[in-house]
C-alpha atoms as a PDB file:
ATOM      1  CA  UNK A   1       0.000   0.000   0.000  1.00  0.00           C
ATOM      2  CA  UNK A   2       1.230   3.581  -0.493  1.00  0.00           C
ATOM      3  CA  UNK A   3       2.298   5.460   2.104  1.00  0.00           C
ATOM      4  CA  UNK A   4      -0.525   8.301   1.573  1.00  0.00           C
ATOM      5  CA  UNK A   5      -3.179   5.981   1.512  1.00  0.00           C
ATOM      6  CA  UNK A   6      -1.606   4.148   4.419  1.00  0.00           C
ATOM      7  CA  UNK A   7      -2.145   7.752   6.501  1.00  0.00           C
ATOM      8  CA  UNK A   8      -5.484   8.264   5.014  1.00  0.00           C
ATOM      9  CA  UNK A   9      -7.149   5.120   5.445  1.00  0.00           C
ATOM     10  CA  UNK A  10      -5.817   4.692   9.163  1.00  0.00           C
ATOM     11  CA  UNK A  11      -6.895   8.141  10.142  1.00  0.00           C
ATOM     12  CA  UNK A  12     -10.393   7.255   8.799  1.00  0.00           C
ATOM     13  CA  UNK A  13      -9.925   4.770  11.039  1.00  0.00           C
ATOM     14  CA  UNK A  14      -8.937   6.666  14.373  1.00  0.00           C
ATOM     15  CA  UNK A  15     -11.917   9.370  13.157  1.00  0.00           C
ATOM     16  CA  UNK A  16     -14.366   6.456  13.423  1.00  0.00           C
ATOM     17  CA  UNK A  17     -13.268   5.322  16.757  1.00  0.00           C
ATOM     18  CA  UNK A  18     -12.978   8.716  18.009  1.00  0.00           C
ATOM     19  CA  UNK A  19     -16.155   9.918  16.935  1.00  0.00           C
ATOM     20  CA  UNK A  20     -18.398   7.193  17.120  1.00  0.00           C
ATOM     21  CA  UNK A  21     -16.371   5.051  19.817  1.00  0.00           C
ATOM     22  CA  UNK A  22     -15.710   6.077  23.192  1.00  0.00           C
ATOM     23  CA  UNK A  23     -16.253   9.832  23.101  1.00  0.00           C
ATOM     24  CA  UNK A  24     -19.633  10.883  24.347  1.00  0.00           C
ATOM     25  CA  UNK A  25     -21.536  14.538  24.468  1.00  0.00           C
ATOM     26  CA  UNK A  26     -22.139  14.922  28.231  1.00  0.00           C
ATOM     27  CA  UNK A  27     -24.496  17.931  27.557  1.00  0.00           C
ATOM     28  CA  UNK A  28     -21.443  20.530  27.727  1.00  0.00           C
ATOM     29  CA  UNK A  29     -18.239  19.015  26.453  1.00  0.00           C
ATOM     30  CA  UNK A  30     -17.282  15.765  24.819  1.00  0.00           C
ATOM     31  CA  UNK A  31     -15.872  13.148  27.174  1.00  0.00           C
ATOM     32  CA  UNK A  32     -13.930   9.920  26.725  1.00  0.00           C
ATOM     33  CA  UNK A  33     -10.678   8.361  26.871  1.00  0.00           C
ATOM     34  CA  UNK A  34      -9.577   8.445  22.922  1.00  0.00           C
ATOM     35  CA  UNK A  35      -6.088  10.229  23.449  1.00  0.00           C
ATOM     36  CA  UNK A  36      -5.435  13.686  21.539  1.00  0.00           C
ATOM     37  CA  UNK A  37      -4.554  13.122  17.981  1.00  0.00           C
ATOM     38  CA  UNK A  38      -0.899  14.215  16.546  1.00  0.00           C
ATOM     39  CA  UNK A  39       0.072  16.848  14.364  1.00  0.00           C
ATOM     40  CA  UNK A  40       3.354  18.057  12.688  1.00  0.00           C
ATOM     41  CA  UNK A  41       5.574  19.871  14.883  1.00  0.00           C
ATOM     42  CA  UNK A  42       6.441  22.677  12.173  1.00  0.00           C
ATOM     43  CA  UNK A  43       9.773  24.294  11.270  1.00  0.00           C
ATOM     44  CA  UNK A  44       9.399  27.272  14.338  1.00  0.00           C
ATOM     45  CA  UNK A  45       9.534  25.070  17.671  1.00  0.00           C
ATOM     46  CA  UNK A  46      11.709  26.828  20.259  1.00  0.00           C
ATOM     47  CA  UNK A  47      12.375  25.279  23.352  1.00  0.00           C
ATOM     48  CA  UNK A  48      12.338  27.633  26.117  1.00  0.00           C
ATOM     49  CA  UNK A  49       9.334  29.817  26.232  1.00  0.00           C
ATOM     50  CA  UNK A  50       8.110  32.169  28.956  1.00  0.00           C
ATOM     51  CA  UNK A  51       5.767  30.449  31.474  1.00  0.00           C
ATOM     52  CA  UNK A  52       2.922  33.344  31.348  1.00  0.00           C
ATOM     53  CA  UNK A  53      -0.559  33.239  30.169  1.00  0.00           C
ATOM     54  CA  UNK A  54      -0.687  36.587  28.695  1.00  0.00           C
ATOM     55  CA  UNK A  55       1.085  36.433  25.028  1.00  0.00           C
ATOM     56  CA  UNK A  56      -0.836  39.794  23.818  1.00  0.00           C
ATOM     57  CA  UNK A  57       2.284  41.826  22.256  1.00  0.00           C
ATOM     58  CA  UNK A  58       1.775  45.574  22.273  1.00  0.00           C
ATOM     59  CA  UNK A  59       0.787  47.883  19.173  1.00  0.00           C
ATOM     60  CA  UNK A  60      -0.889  44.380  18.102  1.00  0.00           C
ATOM     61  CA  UNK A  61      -3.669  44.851  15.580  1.00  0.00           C
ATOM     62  CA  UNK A  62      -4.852  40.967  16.238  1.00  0.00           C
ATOM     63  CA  UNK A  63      -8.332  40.142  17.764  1.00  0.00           C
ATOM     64  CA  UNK A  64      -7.770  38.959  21.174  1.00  0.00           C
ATOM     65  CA  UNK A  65      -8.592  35.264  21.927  1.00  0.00           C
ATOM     66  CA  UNK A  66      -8.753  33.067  24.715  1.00  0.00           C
ATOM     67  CA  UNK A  67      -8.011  29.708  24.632  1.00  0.00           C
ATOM     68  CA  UNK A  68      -8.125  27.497  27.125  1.00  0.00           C
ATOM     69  CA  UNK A  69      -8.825  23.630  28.039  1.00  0.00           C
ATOM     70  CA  UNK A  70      -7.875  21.025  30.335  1.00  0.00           C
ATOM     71  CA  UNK A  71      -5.508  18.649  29.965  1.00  0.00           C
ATOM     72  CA  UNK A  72      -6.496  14.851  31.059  1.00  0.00           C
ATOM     73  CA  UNK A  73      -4.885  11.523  31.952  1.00  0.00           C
ATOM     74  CA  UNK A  74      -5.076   8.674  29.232  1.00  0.00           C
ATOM     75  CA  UNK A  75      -9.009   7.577  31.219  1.00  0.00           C
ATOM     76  CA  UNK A  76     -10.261  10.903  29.970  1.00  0.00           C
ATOM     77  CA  UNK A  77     -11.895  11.584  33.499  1.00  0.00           C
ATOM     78  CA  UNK A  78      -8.323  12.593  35.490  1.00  0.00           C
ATOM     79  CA  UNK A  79      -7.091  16.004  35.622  1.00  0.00           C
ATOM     80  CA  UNK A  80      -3.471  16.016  34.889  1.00  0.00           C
ATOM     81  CA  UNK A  81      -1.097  17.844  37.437  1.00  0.00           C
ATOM     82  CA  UNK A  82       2.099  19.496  36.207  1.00  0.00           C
ATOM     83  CA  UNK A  83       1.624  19.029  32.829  1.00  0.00           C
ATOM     84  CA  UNK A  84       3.818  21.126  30.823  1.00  0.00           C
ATOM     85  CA  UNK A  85       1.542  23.059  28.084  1.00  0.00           C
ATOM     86  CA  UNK A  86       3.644  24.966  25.481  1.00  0.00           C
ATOM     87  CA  UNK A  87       1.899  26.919  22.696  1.00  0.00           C
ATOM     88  CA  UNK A  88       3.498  29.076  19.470  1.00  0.00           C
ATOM     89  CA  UNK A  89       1.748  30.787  16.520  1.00  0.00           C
ATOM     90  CA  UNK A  90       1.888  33.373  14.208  1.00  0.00           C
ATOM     91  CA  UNK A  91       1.336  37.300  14.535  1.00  0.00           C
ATOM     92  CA  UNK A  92      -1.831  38.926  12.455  1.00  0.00           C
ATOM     93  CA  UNK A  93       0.692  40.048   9.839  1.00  0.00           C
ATOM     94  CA  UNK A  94       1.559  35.486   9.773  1.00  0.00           C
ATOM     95  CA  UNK A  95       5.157  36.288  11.092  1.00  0.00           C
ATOM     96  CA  UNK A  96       6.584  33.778  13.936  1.00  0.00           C
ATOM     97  CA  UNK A  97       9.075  35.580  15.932  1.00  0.00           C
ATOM     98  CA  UNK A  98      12.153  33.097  15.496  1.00  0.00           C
ATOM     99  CA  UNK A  99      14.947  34.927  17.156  1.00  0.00           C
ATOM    100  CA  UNK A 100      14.446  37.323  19.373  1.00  0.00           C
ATOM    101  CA  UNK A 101      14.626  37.120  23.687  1.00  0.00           C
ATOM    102  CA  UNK A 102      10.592  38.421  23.935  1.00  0.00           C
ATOM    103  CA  UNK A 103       9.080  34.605  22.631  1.00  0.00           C
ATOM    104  CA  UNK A 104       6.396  36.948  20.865  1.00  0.00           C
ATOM    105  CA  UNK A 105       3.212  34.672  20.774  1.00  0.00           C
ATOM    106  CA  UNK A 106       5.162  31.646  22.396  1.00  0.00           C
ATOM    107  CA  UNK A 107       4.175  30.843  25.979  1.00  0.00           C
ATOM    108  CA  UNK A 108       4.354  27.595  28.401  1.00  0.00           C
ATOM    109  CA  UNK A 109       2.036  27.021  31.333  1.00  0.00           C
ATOM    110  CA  UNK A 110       2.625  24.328  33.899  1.00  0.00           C
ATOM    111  CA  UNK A 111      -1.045  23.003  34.877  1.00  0.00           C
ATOM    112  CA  UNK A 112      -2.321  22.604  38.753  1.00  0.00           C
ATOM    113  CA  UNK A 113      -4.464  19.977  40.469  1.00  0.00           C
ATOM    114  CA  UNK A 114      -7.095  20.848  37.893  1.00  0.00           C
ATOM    115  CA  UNK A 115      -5.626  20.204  34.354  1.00  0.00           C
ATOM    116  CA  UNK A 116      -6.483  23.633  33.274  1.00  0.00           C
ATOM    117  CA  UNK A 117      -4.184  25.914  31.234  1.00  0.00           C
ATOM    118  CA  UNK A 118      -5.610  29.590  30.002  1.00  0.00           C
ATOM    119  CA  UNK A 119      -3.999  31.701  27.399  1.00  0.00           C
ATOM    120  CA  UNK A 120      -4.897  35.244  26.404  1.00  0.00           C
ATOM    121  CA  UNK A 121      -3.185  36.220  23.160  1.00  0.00           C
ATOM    122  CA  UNK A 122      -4.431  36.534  19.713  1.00  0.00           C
ATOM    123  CA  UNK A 123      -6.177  34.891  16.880  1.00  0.00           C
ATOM    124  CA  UNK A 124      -3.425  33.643  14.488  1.00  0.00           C
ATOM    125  CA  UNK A 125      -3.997  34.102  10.742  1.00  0.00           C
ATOM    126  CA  UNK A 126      -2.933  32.124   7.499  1.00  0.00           C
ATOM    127  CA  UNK A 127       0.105  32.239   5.638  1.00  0.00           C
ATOM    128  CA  UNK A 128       1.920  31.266   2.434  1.00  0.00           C
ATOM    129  CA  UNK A 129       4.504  29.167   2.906  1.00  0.00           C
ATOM    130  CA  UNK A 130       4.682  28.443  -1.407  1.00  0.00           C
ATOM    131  CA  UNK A 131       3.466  29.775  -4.511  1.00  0.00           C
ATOM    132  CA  UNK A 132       0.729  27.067  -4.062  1.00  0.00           C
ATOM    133  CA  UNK A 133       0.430  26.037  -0.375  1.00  0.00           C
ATOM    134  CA  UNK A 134      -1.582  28.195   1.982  1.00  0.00           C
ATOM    135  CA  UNK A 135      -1.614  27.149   6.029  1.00  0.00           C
ATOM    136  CA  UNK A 136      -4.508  27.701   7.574  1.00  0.00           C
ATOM    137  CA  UNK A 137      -5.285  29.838  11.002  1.00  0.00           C
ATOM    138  CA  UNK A 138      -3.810  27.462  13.646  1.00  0.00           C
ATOM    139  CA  UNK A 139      -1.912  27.134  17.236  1.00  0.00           C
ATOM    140  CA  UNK A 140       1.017  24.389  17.884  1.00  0.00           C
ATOM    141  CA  UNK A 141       1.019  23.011  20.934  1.00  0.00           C
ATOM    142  CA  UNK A 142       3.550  20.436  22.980  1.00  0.00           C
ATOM    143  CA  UNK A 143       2.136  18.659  25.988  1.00  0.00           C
ATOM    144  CA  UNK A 144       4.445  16.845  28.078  1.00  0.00           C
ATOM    145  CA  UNK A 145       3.527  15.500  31.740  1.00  0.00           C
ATOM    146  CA  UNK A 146       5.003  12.257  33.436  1.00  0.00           C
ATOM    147  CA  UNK A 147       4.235   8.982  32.762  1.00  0.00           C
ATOM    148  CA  UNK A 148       2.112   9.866  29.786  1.00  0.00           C
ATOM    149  CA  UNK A 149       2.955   9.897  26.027  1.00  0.00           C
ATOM    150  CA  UNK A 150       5.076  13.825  25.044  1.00  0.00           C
ATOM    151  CA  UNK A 151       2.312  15.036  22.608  1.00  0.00           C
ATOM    152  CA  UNK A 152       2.626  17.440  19.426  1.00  0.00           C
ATOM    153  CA  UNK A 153      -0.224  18.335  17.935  1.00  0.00           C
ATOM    154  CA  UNK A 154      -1.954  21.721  16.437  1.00  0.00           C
ATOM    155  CA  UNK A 155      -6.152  22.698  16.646  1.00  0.00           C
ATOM    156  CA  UNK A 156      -7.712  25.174  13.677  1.00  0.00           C
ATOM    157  CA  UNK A 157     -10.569  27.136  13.026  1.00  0.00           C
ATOM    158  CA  UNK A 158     -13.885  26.358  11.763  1.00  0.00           C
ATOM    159  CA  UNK A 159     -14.858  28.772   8.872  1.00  0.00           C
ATOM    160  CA  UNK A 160     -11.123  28.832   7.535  1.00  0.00           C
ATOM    161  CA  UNK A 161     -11.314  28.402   3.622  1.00  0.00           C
ATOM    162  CA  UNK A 162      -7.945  26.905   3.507  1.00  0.00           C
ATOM    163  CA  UNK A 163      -8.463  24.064   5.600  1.00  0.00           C
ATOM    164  CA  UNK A 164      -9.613  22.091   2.578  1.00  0.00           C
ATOM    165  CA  UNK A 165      -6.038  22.649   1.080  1.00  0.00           C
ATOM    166  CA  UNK A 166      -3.777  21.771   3.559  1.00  0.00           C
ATOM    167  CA  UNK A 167      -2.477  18.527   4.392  1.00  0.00           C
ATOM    168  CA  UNK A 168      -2.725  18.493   7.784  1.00  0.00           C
ATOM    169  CA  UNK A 169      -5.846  20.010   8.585  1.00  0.00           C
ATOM    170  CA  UNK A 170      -7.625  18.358   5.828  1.00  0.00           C
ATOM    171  CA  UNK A 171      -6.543  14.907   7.377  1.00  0.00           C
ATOM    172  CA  UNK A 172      -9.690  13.146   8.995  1.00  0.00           C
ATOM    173  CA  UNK A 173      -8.137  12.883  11.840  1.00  0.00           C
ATOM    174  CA  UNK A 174      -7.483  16.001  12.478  1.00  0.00           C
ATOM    175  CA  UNK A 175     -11.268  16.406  13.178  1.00  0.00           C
ATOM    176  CA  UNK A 176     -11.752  16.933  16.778  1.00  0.00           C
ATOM    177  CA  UNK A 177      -8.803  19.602  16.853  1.00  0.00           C
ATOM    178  CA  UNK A 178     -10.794  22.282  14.052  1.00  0.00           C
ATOM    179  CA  UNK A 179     -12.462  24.381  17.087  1.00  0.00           C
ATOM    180  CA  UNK A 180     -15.715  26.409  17.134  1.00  0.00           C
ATOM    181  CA  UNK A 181     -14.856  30.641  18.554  1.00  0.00           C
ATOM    182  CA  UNK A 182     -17.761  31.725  20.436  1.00  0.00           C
ATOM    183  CA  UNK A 183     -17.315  35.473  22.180  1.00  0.00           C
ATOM    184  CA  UNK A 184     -17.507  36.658  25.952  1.00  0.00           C
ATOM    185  CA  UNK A 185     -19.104  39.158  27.444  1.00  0.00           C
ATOM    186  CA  UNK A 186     -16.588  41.431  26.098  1.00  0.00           C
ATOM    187  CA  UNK A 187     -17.540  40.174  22.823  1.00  0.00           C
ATOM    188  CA  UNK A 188     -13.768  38.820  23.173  1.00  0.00           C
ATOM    189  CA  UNK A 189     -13.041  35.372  20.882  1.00  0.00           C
ATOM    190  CA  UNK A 190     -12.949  32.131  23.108  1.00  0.00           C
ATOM    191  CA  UNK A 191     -11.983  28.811  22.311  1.00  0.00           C
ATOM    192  CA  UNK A 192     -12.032  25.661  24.327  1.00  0.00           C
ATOM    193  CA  UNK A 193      -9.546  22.491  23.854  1.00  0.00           C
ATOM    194  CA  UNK A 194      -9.464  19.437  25.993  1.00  0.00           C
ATOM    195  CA  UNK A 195      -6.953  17.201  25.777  1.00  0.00           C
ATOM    196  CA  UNK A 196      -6.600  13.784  26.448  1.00  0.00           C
ATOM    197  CA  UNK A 197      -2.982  12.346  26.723  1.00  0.00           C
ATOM    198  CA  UNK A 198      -1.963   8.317  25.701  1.00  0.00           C
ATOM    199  CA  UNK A 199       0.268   5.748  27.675  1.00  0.00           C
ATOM    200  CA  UNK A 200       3.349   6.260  27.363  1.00  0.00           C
ATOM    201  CA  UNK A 201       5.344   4.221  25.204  1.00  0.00           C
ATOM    202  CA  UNK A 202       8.558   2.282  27.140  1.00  0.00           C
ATOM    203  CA  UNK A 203      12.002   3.889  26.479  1.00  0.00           C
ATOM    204  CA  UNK A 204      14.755   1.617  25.280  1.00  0.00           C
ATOM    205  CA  UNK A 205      17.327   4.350  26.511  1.00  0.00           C
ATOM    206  CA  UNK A 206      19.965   2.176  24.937  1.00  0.00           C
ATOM    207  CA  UNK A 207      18.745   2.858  21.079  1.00  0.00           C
ATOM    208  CA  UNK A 208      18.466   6.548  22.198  1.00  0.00           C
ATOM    209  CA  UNK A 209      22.315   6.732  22.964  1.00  0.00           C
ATOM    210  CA  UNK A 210      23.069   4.943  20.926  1.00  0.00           C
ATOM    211  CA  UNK A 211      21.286   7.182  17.453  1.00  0.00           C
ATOM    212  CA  UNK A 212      21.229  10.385  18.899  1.00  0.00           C
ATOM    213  CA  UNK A 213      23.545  12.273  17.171  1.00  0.00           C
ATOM    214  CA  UNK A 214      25.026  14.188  14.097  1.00  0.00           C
ATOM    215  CA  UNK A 215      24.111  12.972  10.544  1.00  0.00           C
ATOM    216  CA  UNK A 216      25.498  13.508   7.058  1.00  0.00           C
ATOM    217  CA  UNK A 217      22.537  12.689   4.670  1.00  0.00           C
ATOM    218  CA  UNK A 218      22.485  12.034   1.078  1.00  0.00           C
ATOM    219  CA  UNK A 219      20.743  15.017   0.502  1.00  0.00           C
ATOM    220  CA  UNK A 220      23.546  17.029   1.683  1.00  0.00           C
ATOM    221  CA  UNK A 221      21.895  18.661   4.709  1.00  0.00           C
ATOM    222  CA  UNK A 222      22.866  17.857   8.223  1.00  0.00           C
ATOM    223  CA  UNK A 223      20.527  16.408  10.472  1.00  0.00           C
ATOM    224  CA  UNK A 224      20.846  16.231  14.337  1.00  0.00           C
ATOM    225  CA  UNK A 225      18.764  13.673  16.112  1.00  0.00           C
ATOM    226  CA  UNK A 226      18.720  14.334  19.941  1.00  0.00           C
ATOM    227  CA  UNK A 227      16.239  13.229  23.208  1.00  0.00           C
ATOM    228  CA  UNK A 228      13.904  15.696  24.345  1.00  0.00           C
ATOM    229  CA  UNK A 229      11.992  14.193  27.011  1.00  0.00           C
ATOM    230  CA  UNK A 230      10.348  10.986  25.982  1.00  0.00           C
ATOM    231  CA  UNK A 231      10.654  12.530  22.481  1.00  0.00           C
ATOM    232  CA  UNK A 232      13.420  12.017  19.680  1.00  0.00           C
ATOM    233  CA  UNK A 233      13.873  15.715  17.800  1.00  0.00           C
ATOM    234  CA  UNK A 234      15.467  16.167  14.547  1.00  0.00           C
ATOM    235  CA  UNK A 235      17.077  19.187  13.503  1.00  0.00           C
ATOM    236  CA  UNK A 236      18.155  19.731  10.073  1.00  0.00           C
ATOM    237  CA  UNK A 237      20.809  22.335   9.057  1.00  0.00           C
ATOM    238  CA  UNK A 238      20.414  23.727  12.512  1.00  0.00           C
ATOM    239  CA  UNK A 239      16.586  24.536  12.375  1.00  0.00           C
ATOM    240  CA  UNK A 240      14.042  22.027  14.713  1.00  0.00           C
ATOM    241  CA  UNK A 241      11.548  20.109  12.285  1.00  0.00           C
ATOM    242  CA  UNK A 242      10.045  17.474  14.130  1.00  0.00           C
ATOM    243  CA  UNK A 243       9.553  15.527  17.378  1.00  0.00           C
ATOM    244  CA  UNK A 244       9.090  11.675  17.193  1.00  0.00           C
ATOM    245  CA  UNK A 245       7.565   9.129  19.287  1.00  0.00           C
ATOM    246  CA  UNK A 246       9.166   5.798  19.601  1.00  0.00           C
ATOM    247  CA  UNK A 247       7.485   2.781  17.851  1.00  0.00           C
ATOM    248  CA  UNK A 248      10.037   0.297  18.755  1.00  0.00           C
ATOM    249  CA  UNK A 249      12.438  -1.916  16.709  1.00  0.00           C
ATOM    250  CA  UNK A 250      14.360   1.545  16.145  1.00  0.00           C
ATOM    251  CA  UNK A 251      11.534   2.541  14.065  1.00  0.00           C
ATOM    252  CA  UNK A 252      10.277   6.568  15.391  1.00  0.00           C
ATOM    253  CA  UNK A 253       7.238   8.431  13.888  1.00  0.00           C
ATOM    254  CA  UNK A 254       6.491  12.253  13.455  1.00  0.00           C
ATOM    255  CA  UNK A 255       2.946  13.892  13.726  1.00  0.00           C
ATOM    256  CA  UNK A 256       0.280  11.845  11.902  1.00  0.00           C
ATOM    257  CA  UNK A 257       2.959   9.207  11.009  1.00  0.00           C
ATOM    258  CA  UNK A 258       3.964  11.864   8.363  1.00  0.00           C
ATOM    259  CA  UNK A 259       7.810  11.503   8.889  1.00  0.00           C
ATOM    260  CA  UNK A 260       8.761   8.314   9.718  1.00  0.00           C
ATOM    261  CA  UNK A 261      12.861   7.180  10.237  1.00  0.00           C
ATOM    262  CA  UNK A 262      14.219   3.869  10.964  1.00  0.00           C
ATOM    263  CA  UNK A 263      17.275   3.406  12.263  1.00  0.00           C
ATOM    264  CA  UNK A 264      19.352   0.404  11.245  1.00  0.00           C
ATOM    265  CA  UNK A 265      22.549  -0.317  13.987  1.00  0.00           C
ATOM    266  CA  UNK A 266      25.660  -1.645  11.842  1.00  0.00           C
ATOM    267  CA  UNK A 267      28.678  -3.556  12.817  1.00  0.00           C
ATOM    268  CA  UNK A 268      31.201  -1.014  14.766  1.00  0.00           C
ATOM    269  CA  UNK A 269      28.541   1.382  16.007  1.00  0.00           C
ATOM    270  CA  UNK A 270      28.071   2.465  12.771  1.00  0.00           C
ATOM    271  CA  UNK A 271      24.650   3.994  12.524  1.00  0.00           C
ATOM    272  CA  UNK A 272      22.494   4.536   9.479  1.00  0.00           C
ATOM    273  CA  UNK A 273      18.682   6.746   9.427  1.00  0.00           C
ATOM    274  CA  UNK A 274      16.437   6.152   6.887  1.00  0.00           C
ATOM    275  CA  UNK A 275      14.132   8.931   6.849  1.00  0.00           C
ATOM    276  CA  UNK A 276      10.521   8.768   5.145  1.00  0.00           C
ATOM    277  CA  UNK A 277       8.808  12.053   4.500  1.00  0.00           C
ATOM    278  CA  UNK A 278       5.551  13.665   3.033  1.00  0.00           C
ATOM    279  CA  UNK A 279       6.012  17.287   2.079  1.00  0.00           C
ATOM    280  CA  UNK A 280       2.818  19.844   2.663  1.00  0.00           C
ATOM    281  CA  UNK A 281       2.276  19.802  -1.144  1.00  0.00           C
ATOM    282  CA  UNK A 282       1.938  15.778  -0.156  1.00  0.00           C
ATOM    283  CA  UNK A 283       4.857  14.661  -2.138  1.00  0.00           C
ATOM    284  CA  UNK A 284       7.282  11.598  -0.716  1.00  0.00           C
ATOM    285  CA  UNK A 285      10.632  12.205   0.300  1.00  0.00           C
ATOM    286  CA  UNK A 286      13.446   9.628   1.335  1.00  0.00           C
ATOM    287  CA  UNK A 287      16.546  10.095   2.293  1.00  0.00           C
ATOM    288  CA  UNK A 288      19.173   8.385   4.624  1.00  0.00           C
ATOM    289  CA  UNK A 289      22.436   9.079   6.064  1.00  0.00           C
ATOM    290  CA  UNK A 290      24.946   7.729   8.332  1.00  0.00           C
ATOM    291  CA  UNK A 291      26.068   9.008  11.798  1.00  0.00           C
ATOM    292  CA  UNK A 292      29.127  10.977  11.851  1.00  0.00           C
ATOM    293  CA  UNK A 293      29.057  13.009  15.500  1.00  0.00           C
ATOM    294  CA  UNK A 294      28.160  10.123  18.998  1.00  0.00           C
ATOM    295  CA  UNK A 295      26.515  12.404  21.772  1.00  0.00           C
ATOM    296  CA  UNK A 296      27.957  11.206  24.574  1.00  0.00           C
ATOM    297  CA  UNK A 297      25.260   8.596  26.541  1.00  0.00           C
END
């Protein structure tokens, strides 16, 4: 089977479970233990943001937005304490800031007792990022909390036009994250996201030490492949593209299985990746390379 219908027909099949399975309307929110779907991470992840809840920059010509959820254990009914919730998007002009010490719209918020996280910032807009590819209005997020499953996924608007278009947000499964703005009484945008977090998949911290590290590839770029929590990031040419979840048998898997690299342990510690990627025009990419820089373990 191709890999594209591989991703489409099993997120038609996580859609089906998650809509028609074991989450329920309770009369004020939907409820259930299907875990948060995935999502690309997205070229601007930077590690390190503020831990506020007001992201509002000044001058700012955005419409102010709240957004706000709770963030559950993998039974959809606990609250989870101390999760870490991390959150980045664009500025109304669709400009992330990249570089400088202010994280503009980039924010982290460490939940209580309660699960709940609160942000007051702005409503992101779309962008080009091609001639031909449009992203929708969206927020990243990273979740990370212990003994549950380092998530990276991104929620959207209902109403965008260029939803349709894009590969992510188009994806069924994807669903459950496009969210519905309704106003306060300061006729202020709100949106609402729960999330639901999965088990945790067992580290083999042996395979991390002994991939993580420097890569030539055959495309000529460099790519760095490091832990980050129970997450494997790559880096390529310097520039964080994606966080992976391990699958086992040295197999790891971006957002919506949409970059997937297996790597294969050779005699002398030599280490080769295999990388497996679909571009946002929905185009396949492989390339591979061999370890040239050990991190020490």
């Amino acid at each position: 089977m191709e890999r594209r219908n591989f991703i489409k027909n099993s997120s038609l099949i996580a859609v089906s479970v998650g809509i028609f399975g074991k989450i329920s309307w309770n009369g004020e929110i939907f409820v259930g233990d299907d875990p948060t779907t995935t999502d690309i991470l997205g070229p601007f992840y930077r590690p390190g943001a503020p831990v506020r809840s007001l992201l509002i920059a000044n001058g700012t010509k955005g419409e102010v937005l709240h957004f706000s959820g709770i963030v559950y254990k993998k039974d959809g009914k606990t609250p989870m304490t101390n999760a870490m919730v991390e959150i980045w998007h664009c500025n109304e002009n669709g400009d992330y800031d990249n570089t400088t010490d202010d994280y503009v719209y980039r924010a982290s918020w460490k939940t209580g007792k309660d699960g709940k996280y609160n942000f007051k910032t702005i409503l992101p807009v779309s962008y080009k990022v091609s001639q031909t590819n449009t992203r929708p209005a969206h927020i990243h997020m990273r979740i990370s909390g212990n003994d549950h499953q380092d998530l990276i996924t991104q929620v959207y608007f209902k109403g965008d036009s260029e939803i349709k278009n894009d590969i992510s947000a188009s994806n069924p499964s994807s669903l459950n994250r496009i969210l519905e703005t309704t106003y306060n009484t300061k006729k202020e945008k709100m949106v609402k996201f729960d999330i639901v977090l999965r088990e945790e998949y067992p580290l083999d911290v042996a395979v991390f030490n002994k991939i993580s590290g420097l890569y030539a590839m055959n495309d000529k770029s460099m790519a760095e492949f490091y832990r980050k929590g129970d997450q494997l990031f790559a880096k390529v040419n310097g520039q964080i593209v994606e966080a992976l979840d391990y699958k086992g048998n040295n197999r790891f898997e971006g957002g919506m299985g949409m970059t997937v690299i297996d790597f294969e342990l050779l005699a002398g510690g030599v280490v080769k990746a295999k990388v497996t990627e679909l571009s946002i025009s929905g185009k396949e990419v492989k390339t591979e390379g061999m370890k040239m820089l050990k991190y020490p373990g």
